[in-house]
Protein backbone atom coordinates (compact mmCIF):
# COMPACT_ATOMS: atom_id res chain seq x y z
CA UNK A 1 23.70 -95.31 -12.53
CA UNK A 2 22.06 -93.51 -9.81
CA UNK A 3 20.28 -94.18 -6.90
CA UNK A 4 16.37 -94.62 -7.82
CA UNK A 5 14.73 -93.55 -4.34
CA UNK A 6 16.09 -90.49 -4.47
CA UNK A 7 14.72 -86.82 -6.85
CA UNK A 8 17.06 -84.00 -8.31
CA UNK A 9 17.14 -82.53 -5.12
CA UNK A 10 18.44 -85.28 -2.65
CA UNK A 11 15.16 -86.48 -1.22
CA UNK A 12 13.68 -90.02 -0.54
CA UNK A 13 11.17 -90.56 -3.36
CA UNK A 14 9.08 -93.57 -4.33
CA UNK A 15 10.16 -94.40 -7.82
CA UNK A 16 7.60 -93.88 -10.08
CA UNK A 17 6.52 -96.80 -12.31
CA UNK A 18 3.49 -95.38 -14.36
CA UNK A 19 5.39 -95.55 -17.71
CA UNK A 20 6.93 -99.14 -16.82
CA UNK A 21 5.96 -101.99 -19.07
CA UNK A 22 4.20 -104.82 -16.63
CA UNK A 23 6.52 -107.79 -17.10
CA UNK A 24 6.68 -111.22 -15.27
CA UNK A 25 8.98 -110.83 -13.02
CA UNK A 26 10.74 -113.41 -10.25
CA UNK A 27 13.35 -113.24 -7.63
CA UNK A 28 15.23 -115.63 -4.95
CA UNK A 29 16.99 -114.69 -1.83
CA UNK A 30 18.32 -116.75 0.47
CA UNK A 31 19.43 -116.94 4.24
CA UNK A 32 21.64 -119.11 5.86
CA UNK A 33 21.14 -119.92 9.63
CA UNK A 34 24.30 -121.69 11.67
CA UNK A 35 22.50 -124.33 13.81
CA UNK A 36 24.65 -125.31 17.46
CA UNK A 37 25.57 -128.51 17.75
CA UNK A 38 23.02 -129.26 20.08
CA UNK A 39 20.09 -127.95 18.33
CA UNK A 40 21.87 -129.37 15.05
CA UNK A 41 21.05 -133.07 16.53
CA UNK A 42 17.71 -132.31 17.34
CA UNK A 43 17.24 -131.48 13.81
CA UNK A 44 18.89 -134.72 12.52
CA UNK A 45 17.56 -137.00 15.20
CA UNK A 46 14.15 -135.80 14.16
CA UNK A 47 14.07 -134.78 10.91
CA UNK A 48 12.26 -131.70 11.85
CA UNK A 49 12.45 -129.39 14.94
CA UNK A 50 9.68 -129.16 16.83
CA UNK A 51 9.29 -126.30 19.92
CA UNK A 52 6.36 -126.11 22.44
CA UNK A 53 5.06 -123.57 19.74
CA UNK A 54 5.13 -126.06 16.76
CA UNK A 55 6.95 -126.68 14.02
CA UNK A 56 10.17 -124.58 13.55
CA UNK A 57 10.33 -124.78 9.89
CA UNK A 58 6.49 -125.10 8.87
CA UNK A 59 6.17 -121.95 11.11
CA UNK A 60 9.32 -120.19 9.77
CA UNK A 61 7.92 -121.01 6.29
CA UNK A 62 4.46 -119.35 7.06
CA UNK A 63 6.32 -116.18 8.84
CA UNK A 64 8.03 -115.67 5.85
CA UNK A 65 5.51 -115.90 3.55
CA UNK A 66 3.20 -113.26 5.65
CA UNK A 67 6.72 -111.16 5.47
CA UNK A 68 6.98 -111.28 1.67
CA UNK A 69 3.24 -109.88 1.35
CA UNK A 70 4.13 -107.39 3.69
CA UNK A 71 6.93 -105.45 2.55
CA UNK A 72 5.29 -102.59 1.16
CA UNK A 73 4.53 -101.72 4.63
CA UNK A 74 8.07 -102.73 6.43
CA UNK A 75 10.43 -100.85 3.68
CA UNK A 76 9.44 -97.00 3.80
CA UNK A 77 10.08 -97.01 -0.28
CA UNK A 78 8.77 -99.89 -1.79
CA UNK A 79 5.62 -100.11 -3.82
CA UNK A 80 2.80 -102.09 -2.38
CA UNK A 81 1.90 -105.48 -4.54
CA UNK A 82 0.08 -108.68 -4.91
CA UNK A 83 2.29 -111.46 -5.18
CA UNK A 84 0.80 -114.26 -7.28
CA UNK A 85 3.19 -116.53 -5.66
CA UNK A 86 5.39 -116.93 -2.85
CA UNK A 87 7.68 -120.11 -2.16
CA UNK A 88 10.15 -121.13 0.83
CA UNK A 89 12.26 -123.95 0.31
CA UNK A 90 14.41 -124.72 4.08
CA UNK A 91 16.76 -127.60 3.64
CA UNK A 92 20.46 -128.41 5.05
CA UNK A 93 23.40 -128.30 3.32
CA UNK A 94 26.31 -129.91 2.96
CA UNK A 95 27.47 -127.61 5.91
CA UNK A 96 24.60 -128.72 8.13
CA UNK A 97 23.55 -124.91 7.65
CA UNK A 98 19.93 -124.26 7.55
CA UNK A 99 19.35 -122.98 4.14
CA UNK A 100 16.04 -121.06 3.38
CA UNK A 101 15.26 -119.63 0.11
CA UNK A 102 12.46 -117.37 -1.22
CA UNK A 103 11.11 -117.44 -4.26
CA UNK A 104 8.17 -114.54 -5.23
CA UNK A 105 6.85 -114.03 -8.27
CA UNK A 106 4.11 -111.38 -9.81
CA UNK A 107 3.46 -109.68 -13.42
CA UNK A 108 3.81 -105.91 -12.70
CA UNK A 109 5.86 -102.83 -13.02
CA UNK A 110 8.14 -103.39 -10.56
CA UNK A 111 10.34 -106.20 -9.22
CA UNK A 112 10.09 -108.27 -6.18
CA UNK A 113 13.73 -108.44 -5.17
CA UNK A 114 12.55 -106.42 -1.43
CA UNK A 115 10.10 -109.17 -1.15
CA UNK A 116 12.37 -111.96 -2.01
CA UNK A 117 14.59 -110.86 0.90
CA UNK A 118 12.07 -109.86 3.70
CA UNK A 119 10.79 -113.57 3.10
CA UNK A 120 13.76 -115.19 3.47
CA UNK A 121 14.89 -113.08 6.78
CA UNK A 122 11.65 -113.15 8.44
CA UNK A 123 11.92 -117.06 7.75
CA UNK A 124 15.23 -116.89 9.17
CA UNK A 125 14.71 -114.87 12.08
CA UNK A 126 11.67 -116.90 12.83
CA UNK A 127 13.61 -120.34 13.00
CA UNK A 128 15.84 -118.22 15.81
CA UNK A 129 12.97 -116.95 17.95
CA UNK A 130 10.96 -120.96 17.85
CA UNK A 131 15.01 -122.42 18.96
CA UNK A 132 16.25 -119.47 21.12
CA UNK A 133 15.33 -121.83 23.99
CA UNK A 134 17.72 -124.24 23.39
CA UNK A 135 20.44 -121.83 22.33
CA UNK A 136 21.21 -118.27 21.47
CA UNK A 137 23.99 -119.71 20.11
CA UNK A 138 22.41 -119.62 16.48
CA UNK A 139 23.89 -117.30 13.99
CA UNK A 140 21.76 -115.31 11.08
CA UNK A 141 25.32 -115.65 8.75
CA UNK A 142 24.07 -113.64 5.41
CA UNK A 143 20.96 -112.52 3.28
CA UNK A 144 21.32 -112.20 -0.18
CA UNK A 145 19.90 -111.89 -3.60
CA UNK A 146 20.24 -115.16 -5.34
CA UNK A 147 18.49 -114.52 -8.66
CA UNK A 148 16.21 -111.81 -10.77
CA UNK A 149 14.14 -111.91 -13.59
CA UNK A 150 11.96 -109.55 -15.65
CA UNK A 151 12.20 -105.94 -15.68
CA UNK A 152 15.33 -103.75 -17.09
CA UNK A 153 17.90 -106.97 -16.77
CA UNK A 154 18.17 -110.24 -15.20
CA UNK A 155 20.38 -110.62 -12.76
CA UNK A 156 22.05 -114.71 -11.10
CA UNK A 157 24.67 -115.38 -8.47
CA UNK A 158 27.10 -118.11 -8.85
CA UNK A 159 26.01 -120.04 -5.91
């Protein structure tokens, strides 16, 4: 195994997927957000937050989406693409974490595992901006790669 952004010589390169076969390909990544308590009961008492600039997980949802369709353009190396689908799921846990997963999906040459994870960050980082003025008490805990499919192997975490 080697690093595929870089050439012979040491230099960033965009990784060339000309002779890939197009494949259906999928992948999840989640965030977890750590809610204070007092911005934790607004949530329950609610059953959504809402913030004098909407709703905090309709809007997080739509950020992350626009994110995910962006990548190309955020991550110096990564290949532009259509998505055919994007999908953010937020939901509590049994923690009371906010837990915000993104799902995008395309047939191409390349994976989406970069847009899986700008998705769910940009998701994430939008719940903290739309609740920063009840707290900045709220903690981004971890991004990750949940699941991968298509392309040279699959790839699931034990949740």
């Amino acid at each position: 195994m080697s690093f595929t952004h870089l050439d012979t010589d040491g230099r960033a390169t965009m990784v060339d997927t000309s002779e890939k076969q197009a494949t259906r390909r999928s992948a999840t990544a989640r965030s977890i957000v750590v809610l204070p308590d007092n911005v934790l009961a607004e949530l329950l008492h609610n059953q959504e937050l809402h913030s004098a600039k909407g709703s905090v997980f309709q809007t997080a949802i739509l950020a992350g989406i626009m994110a995910a369709k962006k990548t190309g353009e955020l991550i110096p190396l990564c290949h532009p693409l259509g998505l055919d689908n994007c999908k953010i799921d937020i939901h509590l846990d049994e923690n009371q974490q906010v837990v915000i997963d993104c799902t995008a999906t395309l047939t191409a040459r390349t994976g989406v595992e970069m847009e899986a994870l700008v998705g769910a960050s940009i998701a994430a980082l939008t719940v903290y901006d739309m609740c920063k003025a009840l707290s900045h008490d709220i903690i981004i805990r971890e991004t990750k790669l949940m699941a991968k499919t298509g392309g040279k192997r699959d790839f699931k975490r034990a949740y």
